[in-house]
PDB file of N, CA and C in Angstrom:
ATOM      1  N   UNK A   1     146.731  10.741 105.335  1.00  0.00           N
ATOM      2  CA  UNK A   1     147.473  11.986 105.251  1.00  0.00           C
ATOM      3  C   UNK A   1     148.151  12.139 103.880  1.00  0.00           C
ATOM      4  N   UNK A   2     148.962  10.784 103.375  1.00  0.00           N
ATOM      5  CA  UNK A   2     149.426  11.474 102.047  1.00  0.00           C
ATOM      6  C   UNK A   2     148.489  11.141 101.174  1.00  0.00           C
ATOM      7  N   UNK A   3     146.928  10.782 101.140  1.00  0.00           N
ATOM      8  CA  UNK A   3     146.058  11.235  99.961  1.00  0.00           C
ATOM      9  C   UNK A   3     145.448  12.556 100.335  1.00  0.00           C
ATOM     10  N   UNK A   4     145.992  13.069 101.066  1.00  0.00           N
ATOM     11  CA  UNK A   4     145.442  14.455 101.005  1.00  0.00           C
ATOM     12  C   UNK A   4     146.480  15.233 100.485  1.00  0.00           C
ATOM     13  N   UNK A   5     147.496  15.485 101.133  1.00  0.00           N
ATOM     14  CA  UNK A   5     149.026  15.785  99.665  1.00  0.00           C
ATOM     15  C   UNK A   5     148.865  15.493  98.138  1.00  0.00           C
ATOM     16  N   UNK A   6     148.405  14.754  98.212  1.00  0.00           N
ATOM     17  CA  UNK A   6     148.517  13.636  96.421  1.00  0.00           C
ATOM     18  C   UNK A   6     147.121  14.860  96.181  1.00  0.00           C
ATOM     19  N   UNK A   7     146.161  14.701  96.578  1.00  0.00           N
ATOM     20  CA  UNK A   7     144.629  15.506  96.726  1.00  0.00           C
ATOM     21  C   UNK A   7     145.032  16.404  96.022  1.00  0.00           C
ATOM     22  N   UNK A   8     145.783  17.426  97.257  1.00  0.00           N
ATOM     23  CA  UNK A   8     145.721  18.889  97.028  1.00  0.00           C
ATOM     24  C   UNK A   8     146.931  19.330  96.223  1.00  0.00           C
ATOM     25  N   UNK A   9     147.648  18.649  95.554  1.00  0.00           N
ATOM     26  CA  UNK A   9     149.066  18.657  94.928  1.00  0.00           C
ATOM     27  C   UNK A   9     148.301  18.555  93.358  1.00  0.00           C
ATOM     28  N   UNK A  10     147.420  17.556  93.058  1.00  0.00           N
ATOM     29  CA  UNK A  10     147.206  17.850  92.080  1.00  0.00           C
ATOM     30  C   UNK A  10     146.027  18.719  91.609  1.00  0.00           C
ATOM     31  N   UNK A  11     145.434  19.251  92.664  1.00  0.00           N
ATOM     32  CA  UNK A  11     144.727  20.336  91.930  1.00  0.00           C
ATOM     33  C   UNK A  11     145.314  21.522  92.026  1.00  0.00           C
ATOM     34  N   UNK A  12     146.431  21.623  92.423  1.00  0.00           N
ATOM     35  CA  UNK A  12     147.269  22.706  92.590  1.00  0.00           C
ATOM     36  C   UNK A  12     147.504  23.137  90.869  1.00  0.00           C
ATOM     37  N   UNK A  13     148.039  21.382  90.396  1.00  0.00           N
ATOM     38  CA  UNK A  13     148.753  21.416  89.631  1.00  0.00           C
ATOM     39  C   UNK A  13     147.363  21.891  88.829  1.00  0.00           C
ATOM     40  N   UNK A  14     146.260  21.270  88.055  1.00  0.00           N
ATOM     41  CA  UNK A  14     144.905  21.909  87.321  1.00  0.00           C
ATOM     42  C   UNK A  14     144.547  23.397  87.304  1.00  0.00           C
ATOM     43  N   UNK A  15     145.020  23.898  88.737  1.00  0.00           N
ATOM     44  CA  UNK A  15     144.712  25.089  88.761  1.00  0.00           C
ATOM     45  C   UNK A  15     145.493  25.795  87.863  1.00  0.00           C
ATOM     46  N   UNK A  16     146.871  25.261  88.525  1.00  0.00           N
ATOM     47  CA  UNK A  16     148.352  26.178  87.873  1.00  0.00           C
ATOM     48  C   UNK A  16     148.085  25.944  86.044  1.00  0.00           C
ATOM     49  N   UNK A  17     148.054  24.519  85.843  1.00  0.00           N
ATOM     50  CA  UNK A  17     147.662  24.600  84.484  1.00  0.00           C
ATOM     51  C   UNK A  17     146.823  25.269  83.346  1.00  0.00           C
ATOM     52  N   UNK A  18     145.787  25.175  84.138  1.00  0.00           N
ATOM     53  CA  UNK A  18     144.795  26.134  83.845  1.00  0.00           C
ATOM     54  C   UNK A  18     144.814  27.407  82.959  1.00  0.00           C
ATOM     55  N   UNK A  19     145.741  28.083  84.207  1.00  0.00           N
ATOM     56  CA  UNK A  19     145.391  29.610  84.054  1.00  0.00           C
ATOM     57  C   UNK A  19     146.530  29.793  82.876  1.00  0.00           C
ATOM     58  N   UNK A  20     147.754  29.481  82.585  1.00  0.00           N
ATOM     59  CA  UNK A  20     148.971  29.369  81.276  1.00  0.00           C
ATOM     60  C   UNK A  20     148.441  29.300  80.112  1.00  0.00           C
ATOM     61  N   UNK A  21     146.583  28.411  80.133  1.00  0.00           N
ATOM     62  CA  UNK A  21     145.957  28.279  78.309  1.00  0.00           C
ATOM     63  C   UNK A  21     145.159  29.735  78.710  1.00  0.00           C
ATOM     64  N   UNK A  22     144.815  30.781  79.585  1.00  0.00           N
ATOM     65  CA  UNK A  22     143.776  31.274  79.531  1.00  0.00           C
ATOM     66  C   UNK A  22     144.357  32.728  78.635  1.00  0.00           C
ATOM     67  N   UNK A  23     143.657  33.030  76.996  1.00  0.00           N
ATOM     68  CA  UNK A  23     143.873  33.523  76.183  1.00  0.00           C
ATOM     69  C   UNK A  23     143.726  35.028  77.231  1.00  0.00           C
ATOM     70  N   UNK A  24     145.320  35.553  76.850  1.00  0.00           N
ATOM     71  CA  UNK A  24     145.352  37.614  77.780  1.00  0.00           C
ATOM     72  C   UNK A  24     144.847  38.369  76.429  1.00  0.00           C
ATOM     73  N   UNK A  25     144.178  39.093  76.918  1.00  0.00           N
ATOM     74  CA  UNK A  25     143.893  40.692  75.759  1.00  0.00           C
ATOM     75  C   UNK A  25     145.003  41.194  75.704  1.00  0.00           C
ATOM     76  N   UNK A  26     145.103  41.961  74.412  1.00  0.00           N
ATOM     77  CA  UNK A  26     146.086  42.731  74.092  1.00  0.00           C
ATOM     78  C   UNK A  26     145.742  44.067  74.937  1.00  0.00           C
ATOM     79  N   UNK A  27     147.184  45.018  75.106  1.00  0.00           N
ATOM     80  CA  UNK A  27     146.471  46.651  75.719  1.00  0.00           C
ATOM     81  C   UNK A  27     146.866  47.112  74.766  1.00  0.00           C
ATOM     82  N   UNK A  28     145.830  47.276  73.923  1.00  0.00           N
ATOM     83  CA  UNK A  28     145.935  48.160  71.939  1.00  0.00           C
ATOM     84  C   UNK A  28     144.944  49.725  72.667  1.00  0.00           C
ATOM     85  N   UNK A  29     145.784  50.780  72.173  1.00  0.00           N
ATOM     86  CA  UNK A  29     145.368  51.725  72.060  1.00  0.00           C
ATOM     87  C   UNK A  29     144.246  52.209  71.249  1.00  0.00           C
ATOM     88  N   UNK A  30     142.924  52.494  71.899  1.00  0.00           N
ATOM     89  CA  UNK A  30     141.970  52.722  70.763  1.00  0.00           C
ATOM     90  C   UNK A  30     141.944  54.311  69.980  1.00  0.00           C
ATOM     91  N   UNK A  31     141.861  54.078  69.310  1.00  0.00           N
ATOM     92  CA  UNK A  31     142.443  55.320  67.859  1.00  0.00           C
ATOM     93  C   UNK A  31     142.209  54.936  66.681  1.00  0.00           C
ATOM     94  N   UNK A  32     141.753  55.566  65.598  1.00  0.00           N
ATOM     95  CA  UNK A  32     141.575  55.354  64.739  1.00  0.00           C
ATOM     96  C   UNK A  32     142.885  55.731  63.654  1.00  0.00           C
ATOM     97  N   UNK A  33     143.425  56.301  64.195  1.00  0.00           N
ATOM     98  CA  UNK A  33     145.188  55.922  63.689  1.00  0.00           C
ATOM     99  C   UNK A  33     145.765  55.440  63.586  1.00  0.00           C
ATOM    100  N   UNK A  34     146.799  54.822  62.735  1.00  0.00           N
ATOM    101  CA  UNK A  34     147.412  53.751  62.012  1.00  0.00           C
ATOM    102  C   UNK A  34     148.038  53.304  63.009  1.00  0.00           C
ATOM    103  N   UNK A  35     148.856  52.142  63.650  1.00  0.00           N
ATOM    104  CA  UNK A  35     149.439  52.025  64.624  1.00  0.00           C
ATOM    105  C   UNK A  35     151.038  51.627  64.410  1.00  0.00           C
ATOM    106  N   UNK A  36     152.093  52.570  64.742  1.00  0.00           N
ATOM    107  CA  UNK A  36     153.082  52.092  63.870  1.00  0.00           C
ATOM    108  C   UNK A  36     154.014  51.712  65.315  1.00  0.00           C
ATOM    109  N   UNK A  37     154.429  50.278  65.179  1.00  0.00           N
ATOM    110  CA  UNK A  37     155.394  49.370  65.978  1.00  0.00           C
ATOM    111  C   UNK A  37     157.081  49.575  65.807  1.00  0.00           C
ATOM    112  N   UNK A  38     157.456  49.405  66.865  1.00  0.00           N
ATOM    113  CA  UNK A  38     158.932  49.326  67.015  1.00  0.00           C
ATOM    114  C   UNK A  38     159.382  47.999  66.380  1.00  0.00           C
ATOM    115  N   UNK A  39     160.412  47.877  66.048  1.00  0.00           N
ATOM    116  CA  UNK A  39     160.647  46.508  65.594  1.00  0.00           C
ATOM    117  C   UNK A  39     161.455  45.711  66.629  1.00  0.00           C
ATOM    118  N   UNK A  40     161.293  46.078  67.961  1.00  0.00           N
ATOM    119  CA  UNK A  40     161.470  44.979  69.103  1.00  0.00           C
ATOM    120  C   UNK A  40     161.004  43.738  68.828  1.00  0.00           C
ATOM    121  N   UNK A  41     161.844  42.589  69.023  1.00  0.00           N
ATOM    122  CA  UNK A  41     161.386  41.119  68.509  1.00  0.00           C
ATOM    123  C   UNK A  41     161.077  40.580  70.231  1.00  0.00           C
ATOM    124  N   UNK A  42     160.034  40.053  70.761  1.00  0.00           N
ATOM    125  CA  UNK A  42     159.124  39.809  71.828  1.00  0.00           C
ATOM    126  C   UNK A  42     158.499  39.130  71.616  1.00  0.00           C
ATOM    127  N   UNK A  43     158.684  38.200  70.844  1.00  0.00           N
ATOM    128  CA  UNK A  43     157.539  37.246  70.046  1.00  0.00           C
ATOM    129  C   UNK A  43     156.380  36.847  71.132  1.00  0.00           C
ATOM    130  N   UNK A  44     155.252  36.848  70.608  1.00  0.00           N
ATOM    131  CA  UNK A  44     154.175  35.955  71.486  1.00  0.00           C
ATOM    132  C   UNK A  44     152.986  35.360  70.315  1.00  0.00           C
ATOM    133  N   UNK A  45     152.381  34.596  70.912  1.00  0.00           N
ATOM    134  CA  UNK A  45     151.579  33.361  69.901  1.00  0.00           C
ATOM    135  C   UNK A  45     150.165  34.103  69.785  1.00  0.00           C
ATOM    136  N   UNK A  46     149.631  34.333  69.098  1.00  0.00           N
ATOM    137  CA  UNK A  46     148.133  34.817  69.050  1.00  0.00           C
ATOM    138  C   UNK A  46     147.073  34.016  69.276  1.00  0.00           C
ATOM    139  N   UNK A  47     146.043  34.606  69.412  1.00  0.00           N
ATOM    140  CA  UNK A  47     145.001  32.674  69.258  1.00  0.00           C
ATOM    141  C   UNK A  47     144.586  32.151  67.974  1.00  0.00           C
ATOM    142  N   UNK A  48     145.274  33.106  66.803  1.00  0.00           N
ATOM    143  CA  UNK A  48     144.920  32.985  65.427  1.00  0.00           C
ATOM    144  C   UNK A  48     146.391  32.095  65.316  1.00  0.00           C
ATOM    145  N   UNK A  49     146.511  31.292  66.405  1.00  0.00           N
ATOM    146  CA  UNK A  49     148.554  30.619  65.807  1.00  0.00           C
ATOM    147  C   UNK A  49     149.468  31.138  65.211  1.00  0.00           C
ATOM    148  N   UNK A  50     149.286  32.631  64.902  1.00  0.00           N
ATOM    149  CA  UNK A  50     150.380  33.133  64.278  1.00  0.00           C
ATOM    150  C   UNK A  50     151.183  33.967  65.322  1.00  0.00           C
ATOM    151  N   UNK A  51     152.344  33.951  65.361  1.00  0.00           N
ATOM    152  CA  UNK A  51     153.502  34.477  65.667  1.00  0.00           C
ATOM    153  C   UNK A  51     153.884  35.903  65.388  1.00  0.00           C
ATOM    154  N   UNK A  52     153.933  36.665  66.604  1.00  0.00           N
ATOM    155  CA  UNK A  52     153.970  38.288  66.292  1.00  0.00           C
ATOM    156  C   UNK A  52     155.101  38.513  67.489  1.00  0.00           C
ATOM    157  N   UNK A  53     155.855  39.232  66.284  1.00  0.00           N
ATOM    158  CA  UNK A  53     157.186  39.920  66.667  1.00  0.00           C
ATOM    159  C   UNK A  53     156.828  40.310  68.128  1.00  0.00           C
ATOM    160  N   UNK A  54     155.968  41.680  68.511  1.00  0.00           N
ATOM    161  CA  UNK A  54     155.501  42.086  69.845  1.00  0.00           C
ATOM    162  C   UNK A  54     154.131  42.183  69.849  1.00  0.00           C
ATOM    163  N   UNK A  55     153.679  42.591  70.900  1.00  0.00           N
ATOM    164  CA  UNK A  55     152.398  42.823  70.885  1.00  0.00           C
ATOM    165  C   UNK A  55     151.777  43.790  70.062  1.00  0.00           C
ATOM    166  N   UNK A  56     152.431  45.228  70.130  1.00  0.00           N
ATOM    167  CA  UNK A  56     152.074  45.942  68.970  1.00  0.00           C
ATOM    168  C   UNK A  56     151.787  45.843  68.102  1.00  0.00           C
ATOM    169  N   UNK A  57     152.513  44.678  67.083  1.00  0.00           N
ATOM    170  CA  UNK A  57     151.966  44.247  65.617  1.00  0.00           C
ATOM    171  C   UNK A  57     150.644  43.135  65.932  1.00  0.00           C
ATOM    172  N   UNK A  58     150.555  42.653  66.977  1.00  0.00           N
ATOM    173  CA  UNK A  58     149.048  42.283  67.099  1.00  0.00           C
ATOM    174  C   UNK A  58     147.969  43.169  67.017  1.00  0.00           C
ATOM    175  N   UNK A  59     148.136  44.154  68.043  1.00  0.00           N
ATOM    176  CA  UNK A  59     147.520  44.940  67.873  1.00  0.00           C
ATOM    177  C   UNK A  59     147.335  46.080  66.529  1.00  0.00           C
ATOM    178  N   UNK A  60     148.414  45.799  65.627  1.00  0.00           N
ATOM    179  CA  UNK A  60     148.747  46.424  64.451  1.00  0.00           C
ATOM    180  C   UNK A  60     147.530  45.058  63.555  1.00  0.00           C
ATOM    181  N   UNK A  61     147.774  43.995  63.826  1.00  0.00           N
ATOM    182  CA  UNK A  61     147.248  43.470  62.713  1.00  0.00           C
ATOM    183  C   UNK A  61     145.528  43.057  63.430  1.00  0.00           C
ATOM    184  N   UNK A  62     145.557  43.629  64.488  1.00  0.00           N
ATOM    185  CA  UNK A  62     143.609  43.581  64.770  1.00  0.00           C
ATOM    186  C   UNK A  62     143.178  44.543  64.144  1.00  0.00           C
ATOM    187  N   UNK A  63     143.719  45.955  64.795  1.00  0.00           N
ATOM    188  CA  UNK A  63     143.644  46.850  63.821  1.00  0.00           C
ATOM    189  C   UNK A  63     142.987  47.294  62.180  1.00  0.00           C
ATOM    190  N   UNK A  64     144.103  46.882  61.401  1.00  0.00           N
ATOM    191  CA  UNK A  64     143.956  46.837  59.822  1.00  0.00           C
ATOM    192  C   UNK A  64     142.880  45.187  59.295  1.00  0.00           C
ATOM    193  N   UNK A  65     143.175  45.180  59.847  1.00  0.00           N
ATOM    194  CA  UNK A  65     141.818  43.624  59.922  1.00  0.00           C
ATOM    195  C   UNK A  65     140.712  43.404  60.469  1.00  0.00           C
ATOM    196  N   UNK A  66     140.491  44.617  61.451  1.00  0.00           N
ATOM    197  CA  UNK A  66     139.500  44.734  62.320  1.00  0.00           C
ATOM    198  C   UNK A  66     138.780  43.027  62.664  1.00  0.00           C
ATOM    199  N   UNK A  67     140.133  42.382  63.323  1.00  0.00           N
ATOM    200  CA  UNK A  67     140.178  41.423  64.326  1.00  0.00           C
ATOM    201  C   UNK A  67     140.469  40.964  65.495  1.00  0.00           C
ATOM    202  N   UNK A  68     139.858  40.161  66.522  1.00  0.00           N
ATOM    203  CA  UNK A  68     140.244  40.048  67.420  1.00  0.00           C
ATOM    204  C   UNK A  68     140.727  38.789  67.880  1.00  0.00           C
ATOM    205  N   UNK A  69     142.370  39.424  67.548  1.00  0.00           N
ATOM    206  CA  UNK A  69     143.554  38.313  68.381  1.00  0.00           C
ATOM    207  C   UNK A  69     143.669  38.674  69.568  1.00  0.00           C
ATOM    208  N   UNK A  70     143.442  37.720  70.329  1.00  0.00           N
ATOM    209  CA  UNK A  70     144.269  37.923  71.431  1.00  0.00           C
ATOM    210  C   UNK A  70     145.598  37.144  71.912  1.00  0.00           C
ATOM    211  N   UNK A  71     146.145  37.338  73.067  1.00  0.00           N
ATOM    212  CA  UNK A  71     147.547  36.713  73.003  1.00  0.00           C
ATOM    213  C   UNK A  71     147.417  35.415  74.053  1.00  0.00           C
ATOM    214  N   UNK A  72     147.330  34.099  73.165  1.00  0.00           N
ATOM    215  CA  UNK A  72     147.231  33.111  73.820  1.00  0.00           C
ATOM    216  C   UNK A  72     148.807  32.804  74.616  1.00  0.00           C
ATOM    217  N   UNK A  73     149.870  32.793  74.647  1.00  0.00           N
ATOM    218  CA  UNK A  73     151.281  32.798  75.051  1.00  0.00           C
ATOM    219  C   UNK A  73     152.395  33.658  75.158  1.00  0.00           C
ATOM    220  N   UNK A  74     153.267  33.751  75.927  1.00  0.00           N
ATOM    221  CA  UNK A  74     154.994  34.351  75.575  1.00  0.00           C
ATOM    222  C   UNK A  74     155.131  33.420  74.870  1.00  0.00           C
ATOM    223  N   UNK A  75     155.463  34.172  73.906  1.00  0.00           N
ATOM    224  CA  UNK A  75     157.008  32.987  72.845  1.00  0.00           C
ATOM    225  C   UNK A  75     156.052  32.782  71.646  1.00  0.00           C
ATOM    226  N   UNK A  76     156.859  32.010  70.705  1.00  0.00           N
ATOM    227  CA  UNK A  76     156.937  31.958  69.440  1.00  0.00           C
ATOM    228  C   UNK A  76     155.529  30.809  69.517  1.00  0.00           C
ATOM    229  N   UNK A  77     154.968  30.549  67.951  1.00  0.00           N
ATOM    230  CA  UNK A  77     153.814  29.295  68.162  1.00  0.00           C
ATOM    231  C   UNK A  77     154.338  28.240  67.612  1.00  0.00           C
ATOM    232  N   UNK A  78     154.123  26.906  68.680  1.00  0.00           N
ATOM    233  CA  UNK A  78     154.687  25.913  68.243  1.00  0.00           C
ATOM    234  C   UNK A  78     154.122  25.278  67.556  1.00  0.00           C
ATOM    235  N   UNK A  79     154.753  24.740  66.235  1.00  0.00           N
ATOM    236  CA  UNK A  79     153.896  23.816  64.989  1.00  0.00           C
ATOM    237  C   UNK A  79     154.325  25.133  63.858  1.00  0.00           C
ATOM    238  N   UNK A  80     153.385  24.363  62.509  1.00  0.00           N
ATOM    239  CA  UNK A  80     153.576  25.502  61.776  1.00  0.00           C
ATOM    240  C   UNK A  80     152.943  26.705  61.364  1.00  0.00           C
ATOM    241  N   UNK A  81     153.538  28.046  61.330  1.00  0.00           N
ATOM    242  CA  UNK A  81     152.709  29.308  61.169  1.00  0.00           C
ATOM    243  C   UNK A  81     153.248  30.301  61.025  1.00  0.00           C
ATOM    244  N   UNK A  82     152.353  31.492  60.315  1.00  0.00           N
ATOM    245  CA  UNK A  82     152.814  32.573  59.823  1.00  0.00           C
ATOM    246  C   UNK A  82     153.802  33.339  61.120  1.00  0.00           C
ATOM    247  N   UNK A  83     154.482  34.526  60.509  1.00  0.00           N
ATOM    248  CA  UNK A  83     155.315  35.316  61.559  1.00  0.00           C
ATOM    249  C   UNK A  83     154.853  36.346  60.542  1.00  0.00           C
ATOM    250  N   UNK A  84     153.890  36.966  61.961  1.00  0.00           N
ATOM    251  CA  UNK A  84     153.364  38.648  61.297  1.00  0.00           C
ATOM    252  C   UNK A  84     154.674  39.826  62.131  1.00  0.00           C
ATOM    253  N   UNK A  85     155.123  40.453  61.112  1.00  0.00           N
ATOM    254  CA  UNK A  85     156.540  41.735  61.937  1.00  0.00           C
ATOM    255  C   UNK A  85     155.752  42.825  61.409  1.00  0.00           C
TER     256      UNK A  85
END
């Protein structure tokens, strides 16, 4: 009985882990218009490791770069890296 607890406890935990690395799309407005951001600070991590104020300036800097970041985290990127505002 408790290797079935221990069992199902840790694939709970694989699962739960899992899904926290799985890189979210941005919701960028498609337009061929410039995209101009609030300067709300919301930081989240890109999968390019750089650090963006909100999502908007991600989507601001796929945009003018015609790249695709998407948003690997909430929060700032840990280690070292640019901060796109």
């Amino acid at each position: 009985m408790a290797g079935n607890v221990l069992l199902v406890g840790l694939l709970l935990f694989f699962v739960i882990a899992d899904t926290e690395t799985v890189p979210k799309k941005p919701s960028c407005s498609i337009t061929n218009e410039p995209t101009i951001c609030a300067r709300i600070y919301s930081p989240l991590c890109g999968t390019d490791q750089n650090t963006y104020s909100n999502e908007c300036f991600l989507c601001q800097h796929n945009q003018l770069r015609r790249a695709a970041v998407w948003i690997a985290y909430d929060g700032e990127c840990s280690g070292v890296q640019q901060r796109i505002m």
